[in-house]
C-alpha atoms as a PDB file:
ATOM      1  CA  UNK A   1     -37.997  28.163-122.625  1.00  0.00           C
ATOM      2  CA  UNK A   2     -34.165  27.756-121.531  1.00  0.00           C
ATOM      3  CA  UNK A   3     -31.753  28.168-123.770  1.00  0.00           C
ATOM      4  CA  UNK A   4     -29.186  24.723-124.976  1.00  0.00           C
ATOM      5  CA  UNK A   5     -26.409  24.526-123.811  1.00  0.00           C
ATOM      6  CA  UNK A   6     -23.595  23.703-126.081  1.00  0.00           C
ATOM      7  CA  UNK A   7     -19.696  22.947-124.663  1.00  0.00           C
ATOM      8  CA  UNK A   8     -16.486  21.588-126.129  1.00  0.00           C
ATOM      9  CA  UNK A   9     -12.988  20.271-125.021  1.00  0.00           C
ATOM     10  CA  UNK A  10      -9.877  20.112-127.196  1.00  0.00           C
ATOM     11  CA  UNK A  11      -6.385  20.441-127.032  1.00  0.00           C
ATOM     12  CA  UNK A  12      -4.828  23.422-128.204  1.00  0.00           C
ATOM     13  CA  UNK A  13      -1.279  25.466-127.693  1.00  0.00           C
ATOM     14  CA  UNK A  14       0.164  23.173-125.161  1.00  0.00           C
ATOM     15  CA  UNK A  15      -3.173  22.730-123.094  1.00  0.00           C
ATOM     16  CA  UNK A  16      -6.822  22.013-122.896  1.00  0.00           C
ATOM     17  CA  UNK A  17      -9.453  24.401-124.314  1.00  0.00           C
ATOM     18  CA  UNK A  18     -12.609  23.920-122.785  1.00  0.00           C
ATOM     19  CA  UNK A  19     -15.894  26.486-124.104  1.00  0.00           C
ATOM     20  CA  UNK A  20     -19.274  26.629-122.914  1.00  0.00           C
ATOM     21  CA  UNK A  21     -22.490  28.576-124.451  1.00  0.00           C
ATOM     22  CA  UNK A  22     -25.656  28.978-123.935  1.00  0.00           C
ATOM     23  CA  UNK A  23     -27.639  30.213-127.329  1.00  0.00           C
ATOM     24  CA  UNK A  24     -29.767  28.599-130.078  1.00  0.00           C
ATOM     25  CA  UNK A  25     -26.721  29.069-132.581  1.00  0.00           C
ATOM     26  CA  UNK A  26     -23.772  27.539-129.762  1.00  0.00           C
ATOM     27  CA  UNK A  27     -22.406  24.663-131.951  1.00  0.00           C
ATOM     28  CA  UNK A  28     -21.605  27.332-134.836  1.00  0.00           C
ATOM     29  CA  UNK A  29     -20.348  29.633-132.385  1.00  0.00           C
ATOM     30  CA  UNK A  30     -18.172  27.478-130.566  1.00  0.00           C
ATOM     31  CA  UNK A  31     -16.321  26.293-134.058  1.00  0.00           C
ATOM     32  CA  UNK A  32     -16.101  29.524-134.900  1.00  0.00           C
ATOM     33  CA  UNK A  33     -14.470  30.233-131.542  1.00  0.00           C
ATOM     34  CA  UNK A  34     -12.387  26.666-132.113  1.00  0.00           C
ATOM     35  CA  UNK A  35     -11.108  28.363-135.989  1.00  0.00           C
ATOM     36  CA  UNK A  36     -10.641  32.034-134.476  1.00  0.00           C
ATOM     37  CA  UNK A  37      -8.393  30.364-131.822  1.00  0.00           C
ATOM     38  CA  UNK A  38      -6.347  28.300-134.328  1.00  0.00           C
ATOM     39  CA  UNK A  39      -5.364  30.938-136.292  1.00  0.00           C
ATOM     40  CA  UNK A  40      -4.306  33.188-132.906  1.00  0.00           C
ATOM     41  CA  UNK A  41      -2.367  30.062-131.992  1.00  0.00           C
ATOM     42  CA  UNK A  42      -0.643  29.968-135.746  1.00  0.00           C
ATOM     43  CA  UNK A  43       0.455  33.646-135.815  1.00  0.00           C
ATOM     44  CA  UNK A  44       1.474  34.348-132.936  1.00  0.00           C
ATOM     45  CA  UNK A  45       3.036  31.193-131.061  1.00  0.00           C
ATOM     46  CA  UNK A  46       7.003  31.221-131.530  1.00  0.00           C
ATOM     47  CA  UNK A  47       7.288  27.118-131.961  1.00  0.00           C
ATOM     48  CA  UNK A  48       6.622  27.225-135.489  1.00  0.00           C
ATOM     49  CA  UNK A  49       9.495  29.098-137.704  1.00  0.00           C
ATOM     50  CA  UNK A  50       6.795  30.561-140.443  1.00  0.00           C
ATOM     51  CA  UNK A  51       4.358  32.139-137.741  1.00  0.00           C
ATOM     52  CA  UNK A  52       3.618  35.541-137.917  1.00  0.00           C
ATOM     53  CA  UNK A  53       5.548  36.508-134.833  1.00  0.00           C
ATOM     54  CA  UNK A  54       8.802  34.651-135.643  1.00  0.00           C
ATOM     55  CA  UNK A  55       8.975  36.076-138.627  1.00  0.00           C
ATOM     56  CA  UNK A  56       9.528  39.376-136.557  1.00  0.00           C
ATOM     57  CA  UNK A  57      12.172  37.624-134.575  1.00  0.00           C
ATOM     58  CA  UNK A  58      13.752  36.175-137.475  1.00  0.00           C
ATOM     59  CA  UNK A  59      14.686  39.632-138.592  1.00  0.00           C
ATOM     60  CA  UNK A  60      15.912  41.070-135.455  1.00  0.00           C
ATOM     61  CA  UNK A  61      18.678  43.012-136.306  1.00  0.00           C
ATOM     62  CA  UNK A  62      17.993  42.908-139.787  1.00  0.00           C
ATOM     63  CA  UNK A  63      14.933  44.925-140.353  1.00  0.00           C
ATOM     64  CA  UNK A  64      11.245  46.191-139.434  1.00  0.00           C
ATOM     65  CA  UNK A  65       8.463  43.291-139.846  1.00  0.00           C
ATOM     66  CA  UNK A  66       5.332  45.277-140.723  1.00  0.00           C
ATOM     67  CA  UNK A  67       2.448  42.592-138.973  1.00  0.00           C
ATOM     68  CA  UNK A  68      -1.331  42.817-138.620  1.00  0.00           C
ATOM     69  CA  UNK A  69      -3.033  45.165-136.819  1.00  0.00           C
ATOM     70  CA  UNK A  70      -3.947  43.017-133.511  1.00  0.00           C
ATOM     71  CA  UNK A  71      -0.203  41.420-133.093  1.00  0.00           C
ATOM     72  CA  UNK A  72       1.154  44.679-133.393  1.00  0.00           C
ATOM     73  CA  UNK A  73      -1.490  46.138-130.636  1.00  0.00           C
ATOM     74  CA  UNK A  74      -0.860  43.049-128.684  1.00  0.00           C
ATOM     75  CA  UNK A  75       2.928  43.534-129.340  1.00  0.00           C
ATOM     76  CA  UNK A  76       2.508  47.460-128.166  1.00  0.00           C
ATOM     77  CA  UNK A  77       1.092  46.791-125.019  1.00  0.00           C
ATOM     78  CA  UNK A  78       3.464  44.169-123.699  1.00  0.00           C
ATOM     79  CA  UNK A  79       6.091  46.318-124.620  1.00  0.00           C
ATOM     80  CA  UNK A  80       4.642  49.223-122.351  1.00  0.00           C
ATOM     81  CA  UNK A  81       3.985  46.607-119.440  1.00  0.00           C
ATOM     82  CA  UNK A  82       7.612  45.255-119.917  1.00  0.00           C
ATOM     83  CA  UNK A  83       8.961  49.134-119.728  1.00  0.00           C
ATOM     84  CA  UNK A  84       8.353  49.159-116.079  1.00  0.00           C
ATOM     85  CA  UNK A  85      11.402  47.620-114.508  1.00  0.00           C
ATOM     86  CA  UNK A  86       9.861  46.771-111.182  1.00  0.00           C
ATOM     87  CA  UNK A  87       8.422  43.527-112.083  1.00  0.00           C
ATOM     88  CA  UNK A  88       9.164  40.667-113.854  1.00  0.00           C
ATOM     89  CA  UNK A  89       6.942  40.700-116.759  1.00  0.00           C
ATOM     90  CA  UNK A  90       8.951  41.014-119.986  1.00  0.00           C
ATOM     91  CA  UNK A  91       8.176  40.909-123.559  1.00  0.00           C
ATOM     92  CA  UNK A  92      12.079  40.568-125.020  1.00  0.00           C
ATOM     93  CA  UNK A  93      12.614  37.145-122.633  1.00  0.00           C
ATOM     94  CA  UNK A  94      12.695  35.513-125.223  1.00  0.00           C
ATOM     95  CA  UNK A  95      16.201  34.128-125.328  1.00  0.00           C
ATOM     96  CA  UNK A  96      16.448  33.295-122.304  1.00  0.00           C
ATOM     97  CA  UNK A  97      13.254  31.153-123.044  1.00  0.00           C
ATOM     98  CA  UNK A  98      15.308  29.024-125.455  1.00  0.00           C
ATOM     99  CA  UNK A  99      18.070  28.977-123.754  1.00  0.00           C
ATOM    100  CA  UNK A 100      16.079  27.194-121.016  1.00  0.00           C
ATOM    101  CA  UNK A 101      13.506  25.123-123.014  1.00  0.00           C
ATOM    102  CA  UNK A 102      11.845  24.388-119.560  1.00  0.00           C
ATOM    103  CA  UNK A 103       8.310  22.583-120.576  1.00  0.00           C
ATOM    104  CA  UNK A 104      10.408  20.990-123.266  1.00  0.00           C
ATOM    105  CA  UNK A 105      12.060  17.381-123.101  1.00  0.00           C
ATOM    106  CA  UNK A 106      15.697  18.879-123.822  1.00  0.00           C
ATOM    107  CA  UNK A 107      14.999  21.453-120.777  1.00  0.00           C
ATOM    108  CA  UNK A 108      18.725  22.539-119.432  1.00  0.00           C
ATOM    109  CA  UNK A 109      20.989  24.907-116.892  1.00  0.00           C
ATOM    110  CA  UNK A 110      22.379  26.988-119.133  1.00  0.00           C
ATOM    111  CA  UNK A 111      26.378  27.425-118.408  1.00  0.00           C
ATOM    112  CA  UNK A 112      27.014  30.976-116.707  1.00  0.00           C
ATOM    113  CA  UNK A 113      28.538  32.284-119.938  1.00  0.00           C
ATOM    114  CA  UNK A 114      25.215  31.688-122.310  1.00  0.00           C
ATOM    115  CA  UNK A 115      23.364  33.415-119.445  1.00  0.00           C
ATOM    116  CA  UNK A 116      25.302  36.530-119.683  1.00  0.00           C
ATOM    117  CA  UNK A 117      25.170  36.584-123.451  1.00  0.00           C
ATOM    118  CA  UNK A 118      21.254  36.554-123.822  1.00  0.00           C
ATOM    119  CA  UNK A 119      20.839  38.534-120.943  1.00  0.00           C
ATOM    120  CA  UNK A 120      22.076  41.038-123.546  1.00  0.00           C
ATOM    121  CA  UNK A 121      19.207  40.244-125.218  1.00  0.00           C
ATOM    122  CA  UNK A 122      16.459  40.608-123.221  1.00  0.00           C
ATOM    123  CA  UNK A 123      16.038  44.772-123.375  1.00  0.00           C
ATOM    124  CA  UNK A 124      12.494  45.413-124.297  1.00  0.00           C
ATOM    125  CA  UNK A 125      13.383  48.933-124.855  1.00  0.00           C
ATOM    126  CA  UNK A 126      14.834  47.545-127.831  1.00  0.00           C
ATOM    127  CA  UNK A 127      11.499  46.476-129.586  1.00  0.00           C
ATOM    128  CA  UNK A 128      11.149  49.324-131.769  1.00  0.00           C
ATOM    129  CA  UNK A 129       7.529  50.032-132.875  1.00  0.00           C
ATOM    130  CA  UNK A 130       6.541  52.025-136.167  1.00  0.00           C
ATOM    131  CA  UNK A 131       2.620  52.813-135.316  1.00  0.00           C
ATOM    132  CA  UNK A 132       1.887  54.249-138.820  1.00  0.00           C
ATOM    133  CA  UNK A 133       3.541  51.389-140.428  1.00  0.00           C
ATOM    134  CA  UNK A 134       2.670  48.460-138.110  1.00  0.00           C
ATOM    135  CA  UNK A 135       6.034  47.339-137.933  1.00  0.00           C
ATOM    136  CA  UNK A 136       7.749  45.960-135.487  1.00  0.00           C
ATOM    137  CA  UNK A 137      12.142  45.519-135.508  1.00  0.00           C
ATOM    138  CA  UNK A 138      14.413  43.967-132.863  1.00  0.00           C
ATOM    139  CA  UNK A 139      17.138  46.291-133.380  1.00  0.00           C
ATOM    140  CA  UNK A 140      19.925  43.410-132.318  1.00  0.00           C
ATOM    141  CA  UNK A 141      20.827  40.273-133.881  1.00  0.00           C
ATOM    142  CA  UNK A 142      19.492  37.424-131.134  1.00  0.00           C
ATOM    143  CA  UNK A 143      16.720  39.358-129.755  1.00  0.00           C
ATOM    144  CA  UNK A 144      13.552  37.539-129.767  1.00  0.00           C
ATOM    145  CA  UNK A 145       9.662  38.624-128.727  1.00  0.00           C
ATOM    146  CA  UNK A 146       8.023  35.883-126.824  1.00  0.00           C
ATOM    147  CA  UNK A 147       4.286  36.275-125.873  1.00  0.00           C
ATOM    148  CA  UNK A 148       3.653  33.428-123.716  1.00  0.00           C
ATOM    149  CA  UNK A 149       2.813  35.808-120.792  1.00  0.00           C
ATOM    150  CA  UNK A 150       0.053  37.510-122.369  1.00  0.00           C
ATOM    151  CA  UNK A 151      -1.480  35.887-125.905  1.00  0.00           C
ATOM    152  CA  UNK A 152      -3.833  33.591-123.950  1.00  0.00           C
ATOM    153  CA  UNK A 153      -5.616  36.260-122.214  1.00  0.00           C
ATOM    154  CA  UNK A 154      -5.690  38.314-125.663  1.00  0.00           C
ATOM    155  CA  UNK A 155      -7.033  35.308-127.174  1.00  0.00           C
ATOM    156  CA  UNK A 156      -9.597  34.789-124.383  1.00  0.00           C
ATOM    157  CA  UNK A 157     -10.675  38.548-124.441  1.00  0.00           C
ATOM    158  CA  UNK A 158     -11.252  38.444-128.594  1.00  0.00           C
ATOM    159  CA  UNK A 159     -13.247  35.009-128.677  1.00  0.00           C
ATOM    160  CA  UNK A 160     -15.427  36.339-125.289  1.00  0.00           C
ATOM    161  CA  UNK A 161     -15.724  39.865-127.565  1.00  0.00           C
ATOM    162  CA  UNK A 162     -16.792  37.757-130.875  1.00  0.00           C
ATOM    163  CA  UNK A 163     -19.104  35.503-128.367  1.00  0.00           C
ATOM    164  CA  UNK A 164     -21.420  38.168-126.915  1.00  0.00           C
ATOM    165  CA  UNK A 165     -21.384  39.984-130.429  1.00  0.00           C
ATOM    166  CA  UNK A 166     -23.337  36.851-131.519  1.00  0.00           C
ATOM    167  CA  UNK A 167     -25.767  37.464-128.671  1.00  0.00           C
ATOM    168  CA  UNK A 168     -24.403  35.205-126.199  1.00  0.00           C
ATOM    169  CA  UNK A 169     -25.290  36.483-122.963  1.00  0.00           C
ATOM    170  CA  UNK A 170     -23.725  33.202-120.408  1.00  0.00           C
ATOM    171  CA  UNK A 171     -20.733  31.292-121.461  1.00  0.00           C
ATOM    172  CA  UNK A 172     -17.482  30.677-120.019  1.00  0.00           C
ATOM    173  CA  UNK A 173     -13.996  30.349-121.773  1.00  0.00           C
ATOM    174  CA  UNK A 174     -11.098  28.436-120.302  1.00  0.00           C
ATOM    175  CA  UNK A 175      -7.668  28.322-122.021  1.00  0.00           C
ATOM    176  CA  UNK A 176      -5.726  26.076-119.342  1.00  0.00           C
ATOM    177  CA  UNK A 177      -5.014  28.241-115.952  1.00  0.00           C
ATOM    178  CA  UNK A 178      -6.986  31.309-117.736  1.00  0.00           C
ATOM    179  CA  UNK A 179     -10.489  31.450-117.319  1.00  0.00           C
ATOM    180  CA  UNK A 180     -12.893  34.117-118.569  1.00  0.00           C
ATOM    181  CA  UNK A 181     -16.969  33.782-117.915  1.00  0.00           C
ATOM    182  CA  UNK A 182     -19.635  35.585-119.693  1.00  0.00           C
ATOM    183  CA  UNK A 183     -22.564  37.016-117.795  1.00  0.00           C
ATOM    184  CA  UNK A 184     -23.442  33.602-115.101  1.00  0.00           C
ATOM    185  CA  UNK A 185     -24.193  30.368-114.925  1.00  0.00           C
ATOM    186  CA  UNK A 186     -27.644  29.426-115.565  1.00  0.00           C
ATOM    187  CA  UNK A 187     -27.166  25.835-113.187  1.00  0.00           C
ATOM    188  CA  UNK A 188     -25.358  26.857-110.491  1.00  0.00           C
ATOM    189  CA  UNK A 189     -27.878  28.244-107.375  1.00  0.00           C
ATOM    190  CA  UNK A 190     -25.529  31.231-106.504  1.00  0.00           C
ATOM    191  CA  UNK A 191     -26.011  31.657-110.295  1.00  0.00           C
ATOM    192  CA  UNK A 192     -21.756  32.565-110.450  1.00  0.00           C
ATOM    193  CA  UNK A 193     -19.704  30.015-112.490  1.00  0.00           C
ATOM    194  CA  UNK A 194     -17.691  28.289-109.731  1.00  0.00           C
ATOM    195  CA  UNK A 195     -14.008  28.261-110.301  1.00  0.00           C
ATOM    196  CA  UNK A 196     -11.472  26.196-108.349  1.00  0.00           C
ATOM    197  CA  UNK A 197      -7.832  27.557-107.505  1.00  0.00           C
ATOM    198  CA  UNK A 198      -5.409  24.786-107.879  1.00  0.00           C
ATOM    199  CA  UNK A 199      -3.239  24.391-104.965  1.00  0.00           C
ATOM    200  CA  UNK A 200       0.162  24.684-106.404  1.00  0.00           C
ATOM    201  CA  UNK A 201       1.907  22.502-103.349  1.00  0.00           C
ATOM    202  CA  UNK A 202      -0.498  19.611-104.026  1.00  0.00           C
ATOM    203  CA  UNK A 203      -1.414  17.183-106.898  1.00  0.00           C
ATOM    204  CA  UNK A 204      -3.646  18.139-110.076  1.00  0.00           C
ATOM    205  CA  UNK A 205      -7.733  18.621-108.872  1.00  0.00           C
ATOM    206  CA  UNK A 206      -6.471  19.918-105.209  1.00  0.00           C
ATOM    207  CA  UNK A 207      -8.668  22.686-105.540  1.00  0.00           C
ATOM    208  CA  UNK A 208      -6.948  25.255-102.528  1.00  0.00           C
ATOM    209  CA  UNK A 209      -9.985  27.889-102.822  1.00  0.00           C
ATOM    210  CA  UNK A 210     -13.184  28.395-105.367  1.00  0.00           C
ATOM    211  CA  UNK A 211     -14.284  31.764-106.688  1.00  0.00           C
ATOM    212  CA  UNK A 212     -17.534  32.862-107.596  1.00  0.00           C
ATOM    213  CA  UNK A 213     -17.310  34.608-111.299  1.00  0.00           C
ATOM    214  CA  UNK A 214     -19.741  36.135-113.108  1.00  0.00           C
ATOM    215  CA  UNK A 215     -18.486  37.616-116.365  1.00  0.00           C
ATOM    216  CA  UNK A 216     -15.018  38.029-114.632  1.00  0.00           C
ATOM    217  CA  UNK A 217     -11.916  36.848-115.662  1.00  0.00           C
ATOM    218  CA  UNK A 218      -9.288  34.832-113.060  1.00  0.00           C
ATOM    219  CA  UNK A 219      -5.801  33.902-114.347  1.00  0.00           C
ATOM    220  CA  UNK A 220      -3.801  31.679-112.584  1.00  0.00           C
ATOM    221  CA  UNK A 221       0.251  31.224-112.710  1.00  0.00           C
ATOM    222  CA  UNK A 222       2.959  29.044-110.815  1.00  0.00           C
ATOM    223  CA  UNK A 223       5.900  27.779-109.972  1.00  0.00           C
ATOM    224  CA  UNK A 224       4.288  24.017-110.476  1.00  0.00           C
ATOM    225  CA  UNK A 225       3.078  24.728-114.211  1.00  0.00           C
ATOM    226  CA  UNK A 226       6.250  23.745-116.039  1.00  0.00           C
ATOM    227  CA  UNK A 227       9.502  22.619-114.511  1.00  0.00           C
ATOM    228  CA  UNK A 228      12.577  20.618-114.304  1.00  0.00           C
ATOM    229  CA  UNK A 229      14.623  18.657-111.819  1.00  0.00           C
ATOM    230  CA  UNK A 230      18.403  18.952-112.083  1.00  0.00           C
ATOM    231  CA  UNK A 231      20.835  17.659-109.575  1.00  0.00           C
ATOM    232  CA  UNK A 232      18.117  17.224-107.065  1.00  0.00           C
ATOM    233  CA  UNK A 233      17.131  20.922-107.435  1.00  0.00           C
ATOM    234  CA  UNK A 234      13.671  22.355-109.077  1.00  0.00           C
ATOM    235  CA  UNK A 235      13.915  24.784-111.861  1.00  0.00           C
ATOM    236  CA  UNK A 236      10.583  26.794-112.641  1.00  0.00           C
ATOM    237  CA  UNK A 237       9.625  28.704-115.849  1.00  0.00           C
ATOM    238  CA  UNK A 238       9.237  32.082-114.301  1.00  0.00           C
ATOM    239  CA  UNK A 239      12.537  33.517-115.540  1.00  0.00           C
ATOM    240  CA  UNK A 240      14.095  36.937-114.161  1.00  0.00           C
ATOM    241  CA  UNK A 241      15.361  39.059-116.838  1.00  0.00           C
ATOM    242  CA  UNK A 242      17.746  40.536-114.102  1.00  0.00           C
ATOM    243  CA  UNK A 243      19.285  37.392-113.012  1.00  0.00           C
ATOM    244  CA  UNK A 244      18.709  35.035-116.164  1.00  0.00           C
ATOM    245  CA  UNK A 245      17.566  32.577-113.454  1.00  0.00           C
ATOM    246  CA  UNK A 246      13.937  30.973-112.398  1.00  0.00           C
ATOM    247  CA  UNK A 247      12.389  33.976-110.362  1.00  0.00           C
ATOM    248  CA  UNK A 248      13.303  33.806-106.187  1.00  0.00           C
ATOM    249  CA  UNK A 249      10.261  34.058-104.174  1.00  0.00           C
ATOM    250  CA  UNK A 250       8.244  32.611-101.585  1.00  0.00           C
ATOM    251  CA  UNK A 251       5.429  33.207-104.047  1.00  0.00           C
ATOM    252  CA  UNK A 252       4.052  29.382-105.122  1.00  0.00           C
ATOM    253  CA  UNK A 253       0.745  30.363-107.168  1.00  0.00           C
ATOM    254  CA  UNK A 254      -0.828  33.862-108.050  1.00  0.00           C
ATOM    255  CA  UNK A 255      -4.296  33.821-109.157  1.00  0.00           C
ATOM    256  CA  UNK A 256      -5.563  37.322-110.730  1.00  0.00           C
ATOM    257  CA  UNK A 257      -9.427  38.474-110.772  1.00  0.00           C
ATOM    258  CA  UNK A 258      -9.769  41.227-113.132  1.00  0.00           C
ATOM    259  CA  UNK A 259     -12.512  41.811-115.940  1.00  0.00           C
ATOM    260  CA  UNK A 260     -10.050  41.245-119.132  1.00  0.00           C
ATOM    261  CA  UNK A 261      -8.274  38.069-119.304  1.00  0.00           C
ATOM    262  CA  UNK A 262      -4.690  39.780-121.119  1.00  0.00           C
ATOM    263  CA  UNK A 263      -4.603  42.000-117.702  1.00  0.00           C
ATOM    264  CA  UNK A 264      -4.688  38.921-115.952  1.00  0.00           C
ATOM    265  CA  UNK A 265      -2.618  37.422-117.823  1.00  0.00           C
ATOM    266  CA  UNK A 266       0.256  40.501-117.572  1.00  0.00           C
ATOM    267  CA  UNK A 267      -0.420  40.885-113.833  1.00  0.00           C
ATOM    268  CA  UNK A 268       0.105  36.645-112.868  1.00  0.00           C
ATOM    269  CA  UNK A 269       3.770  36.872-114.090  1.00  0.00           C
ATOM    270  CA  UNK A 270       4.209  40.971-112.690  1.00  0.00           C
ATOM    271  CA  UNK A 271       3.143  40.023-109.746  1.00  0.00           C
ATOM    272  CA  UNK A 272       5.681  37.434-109.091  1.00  0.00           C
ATOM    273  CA  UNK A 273       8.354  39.603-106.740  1.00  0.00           C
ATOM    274  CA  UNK A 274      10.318  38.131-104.489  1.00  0.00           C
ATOM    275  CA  UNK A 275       8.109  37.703-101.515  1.00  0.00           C
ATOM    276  CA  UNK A 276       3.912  37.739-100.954  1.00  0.00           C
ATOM    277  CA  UNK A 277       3.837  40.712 -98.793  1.00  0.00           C
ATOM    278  CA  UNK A 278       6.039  42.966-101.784  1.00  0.00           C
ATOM    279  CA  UNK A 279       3.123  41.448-104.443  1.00  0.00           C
ATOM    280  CA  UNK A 280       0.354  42.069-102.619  1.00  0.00           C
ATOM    281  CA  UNK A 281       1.245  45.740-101.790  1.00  0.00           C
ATOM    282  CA  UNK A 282       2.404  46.394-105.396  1.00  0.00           C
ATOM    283  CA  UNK A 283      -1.055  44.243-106.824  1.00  0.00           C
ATOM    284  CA  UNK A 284      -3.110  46.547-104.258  1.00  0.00           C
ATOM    285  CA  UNK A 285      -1.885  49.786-106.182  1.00  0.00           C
ATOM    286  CA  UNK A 286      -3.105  48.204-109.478  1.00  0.00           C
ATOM    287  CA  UNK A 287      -6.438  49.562-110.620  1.00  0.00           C
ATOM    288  CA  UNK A 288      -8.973  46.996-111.380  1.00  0.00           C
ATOM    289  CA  UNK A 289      -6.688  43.947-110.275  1.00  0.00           C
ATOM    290  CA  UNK A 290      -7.572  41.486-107.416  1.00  0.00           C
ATOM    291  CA  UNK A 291      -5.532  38.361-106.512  1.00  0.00           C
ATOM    292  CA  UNK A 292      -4.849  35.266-104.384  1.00  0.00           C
ATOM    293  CA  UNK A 293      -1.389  34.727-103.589  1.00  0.00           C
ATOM    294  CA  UNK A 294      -0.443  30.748-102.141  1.00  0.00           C
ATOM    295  CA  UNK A 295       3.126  30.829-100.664  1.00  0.00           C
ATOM    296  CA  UNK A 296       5.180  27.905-100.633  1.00  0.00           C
ATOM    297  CA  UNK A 297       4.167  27.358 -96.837  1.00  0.00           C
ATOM    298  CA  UNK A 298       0.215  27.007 -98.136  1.00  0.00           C
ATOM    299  CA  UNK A 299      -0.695  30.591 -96.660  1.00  0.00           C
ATOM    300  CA  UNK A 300      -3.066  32.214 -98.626  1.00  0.00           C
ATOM    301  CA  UNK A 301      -2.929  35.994 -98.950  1.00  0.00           C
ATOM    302  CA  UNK A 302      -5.158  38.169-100.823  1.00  0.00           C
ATOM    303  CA  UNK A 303      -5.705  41.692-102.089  1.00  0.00           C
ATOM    304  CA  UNK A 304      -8.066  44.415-100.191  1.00  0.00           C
ATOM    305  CA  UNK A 305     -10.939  44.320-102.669  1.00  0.00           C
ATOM    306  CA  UNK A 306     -11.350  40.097-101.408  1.00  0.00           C
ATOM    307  CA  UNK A 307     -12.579  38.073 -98.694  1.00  0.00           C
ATOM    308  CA  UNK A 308     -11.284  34.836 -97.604  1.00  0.00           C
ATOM    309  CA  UNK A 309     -14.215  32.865 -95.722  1.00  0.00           C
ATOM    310  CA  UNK A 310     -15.031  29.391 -95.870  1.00  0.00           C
ATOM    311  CA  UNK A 311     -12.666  27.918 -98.752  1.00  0.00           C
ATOM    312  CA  UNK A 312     -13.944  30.466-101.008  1.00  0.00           C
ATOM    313  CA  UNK A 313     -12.688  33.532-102.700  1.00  0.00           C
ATOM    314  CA  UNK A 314     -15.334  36.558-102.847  1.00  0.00           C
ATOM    315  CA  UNK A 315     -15.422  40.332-104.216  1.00  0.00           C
ATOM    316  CA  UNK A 316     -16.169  42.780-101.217  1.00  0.00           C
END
C-alpha cells in the first residue's frame, strides 16, 4: 500500500516555504514543521526589535545576552566560519546590512564616511561567547549579529531532523533557494527528487541545470536574489566586509550540494571570491562540499566530485 502524500506552500521570512511528506501522520507533521519554523523565524530574524537575536544586538556594548541553547550553537559556529578571513562569509555584517537595506524599499549607497564607520563594526572576533553561560556580548556599541547567511539552512537541518524522527523516510524541504530532500522521491523514475538551478542571467523558472537529490541538500545564492539600481548601476546584497561594498566577482550564482543544509548555506556566500576559478579551487579543498558555479558570461563550472552532461548536475 503506498504511503499519502501530504505537501504545503506558505510564505514565510521573506519567501516561499514549500514541504512535502510522505507518511500516514504528514498533515500533523507538516504543521508541526509550519509552528517549529515560526518560532525559528521569531527568535532569530533581526527585523523585529523583541526577537531573541536583537535583543543580543541591542546590548552590544552594554552587556552579555545569555540566549537558548540552539541560537547560541548556531551563533558559535558562524562565528568560527566568519574567523577565517579568506572568504566573505561574516557573522558581525550586520551594520553594514542596515546601512544598505538592499531587499528593502528605502535600499541606498551609503556616503563613503558611513562606510568607514560600520566597517568598524563588522569584526567578528568581537562576538564574545561565554559557553558555560550561553551568553553572547558584542563588546562595541553598533555592532550587530546578522544570520541571514546561515539560519535557513539551520532551520532546514532541525525540521528535516524532527521529520525523520517521526518516521518519515521521503520528504523534501524547500525554504526559497535552500532545498533539503529526505531519502527519494517515490514518483519520479530515477527515484531522485529533481531540482532545477535557476539561471541567475535569465528570468524566474529559467532552470540553467537540474540535479538529482536524494536526501541531499543544494543551496543556491546570487547576485540576482536581492538588488538595487542606482544611477544606472546594479548593487547586489553580497556585501564585502573588507570593502563595505557589494562583493566584485565574475561569480553570478553558486549552488552548493552538501548533506546539511547550514553548510550549504555558509559555503554559497564563502564561496563568493572574486573570480570562479579562485571558488572552485578553494570549494574543492572543502570536505563534503560540491558546487555549481554560473559566471556572469553563463559558463558553468563545477567542483571535482560533479559531472556536467546533458543539462544535468550529477555526483561522480
Amino acid at each position: 500500500m503506498s504511503i499519502k502524500k501530504y505537501s504545503a506552500r506558505f510564505p514565510m521570512m521573506g519567501t516561499f516555504i514549500d514541504l512535502v511528506v510522505y507518511h500516514a501522520n504528514g498533515e500533523h507533521l507538516i504543521k508541526e514543521a509550519y509552528f517549529q519554523l515560526e518560532q525559528y523565524a521569531q527568535r532569530f530574524t533581526v527585523n523585529q526589535p523583541d526577537s531573541e537575536l536583537m535583543h543580543v544586538n541591542q546590548n552590544a556594548g552594554i552587556a552579555p545576552v545569555c540566549v537558548q541553547p540552539d541560537l547560541f550553537a548556531l551563533i558559535k559556529l558562524a562565528k568560527m566560519v566568519s574567523e577565517d578571513r579568506n572568504h566573505p562569509f561574516n557573522i558581525a555584517i550586520g551594520p553594514l546590512v542596515k546601512a544598505w537595506r538592499i531587499g528593502f524599499k528605502d535600499a541606498k549607497v551609503p556616503s563613503r564616511e558611513e562606510i568607514e564607520t560600520k566597517l568598524k563594526l563588522v569584526d567578528p572576533s568581537k562576538v564574545i561567547l561565554n559557553e558555560h553561560q550561553c551568553s553572547v556580548y558584542l563588546n562595541h556599541v553598533g555592532m550587530e549579529i546578522d544570520l541571514g547567511a546561515i539560519a535557513k539552512g539551520y532551520f532546514a537541518d532541525q525540521v528535516k531532523r524532527e521529520l525523520v524522527a517521526a518516521g518519515v523516510e521521503n520528504g523534501f524541504i524547500s525554504l526559497g533557494g535552500n532545498v533539503l530532500t529526505i531519502g527519494q522521491s517515490p514518483t519520479n523514475t530515477n527515484q531522485a527528487w529533481n531540482v532545477g538551478i535557476q539561471n541567475p542571467l535569465g528570468e524566474r523558472g529559467d532552470v540553467i541545470r537540474v540535479v538529482p537529490l536524494k536526501g541531499m541538500s543544494m543551496v543556491t545564492s546570487g547576485i540576482n536574489e536581492r538588488f538595487f539600481q542606482n544611477n544606472g548601476q546594479r548593487y547586489h546584497h553580497l556585501l564585502d566586509a573588507k570593502t563595505g561594498m557589494p562583493i566584485e566577482t565574475d561569480i553570478a550564482g553558486l549552488t552548493i550540494l552538501s548533506e546539511h543544509s547550514v553548510d550549504g548555506e555558509i559555503w554559497s556566500t564563502a564561496g563568493f571570491l572574486p573570480s570562479m576559478q579562485e571558488s572552485m579551487s578553494y570549494l574543492n579543498q572543502q570536505a563534503g562540499i560540491e558546487a555549481v558555479a554560473v559566471s556572469k558570461l553563463g559558463e558553468v563550472v563545477v567542483t571535482e566530485g560533479l559531472i556536467d552532461r546533458n543539462g544535468g548536475i550529477y555526483l561522480r
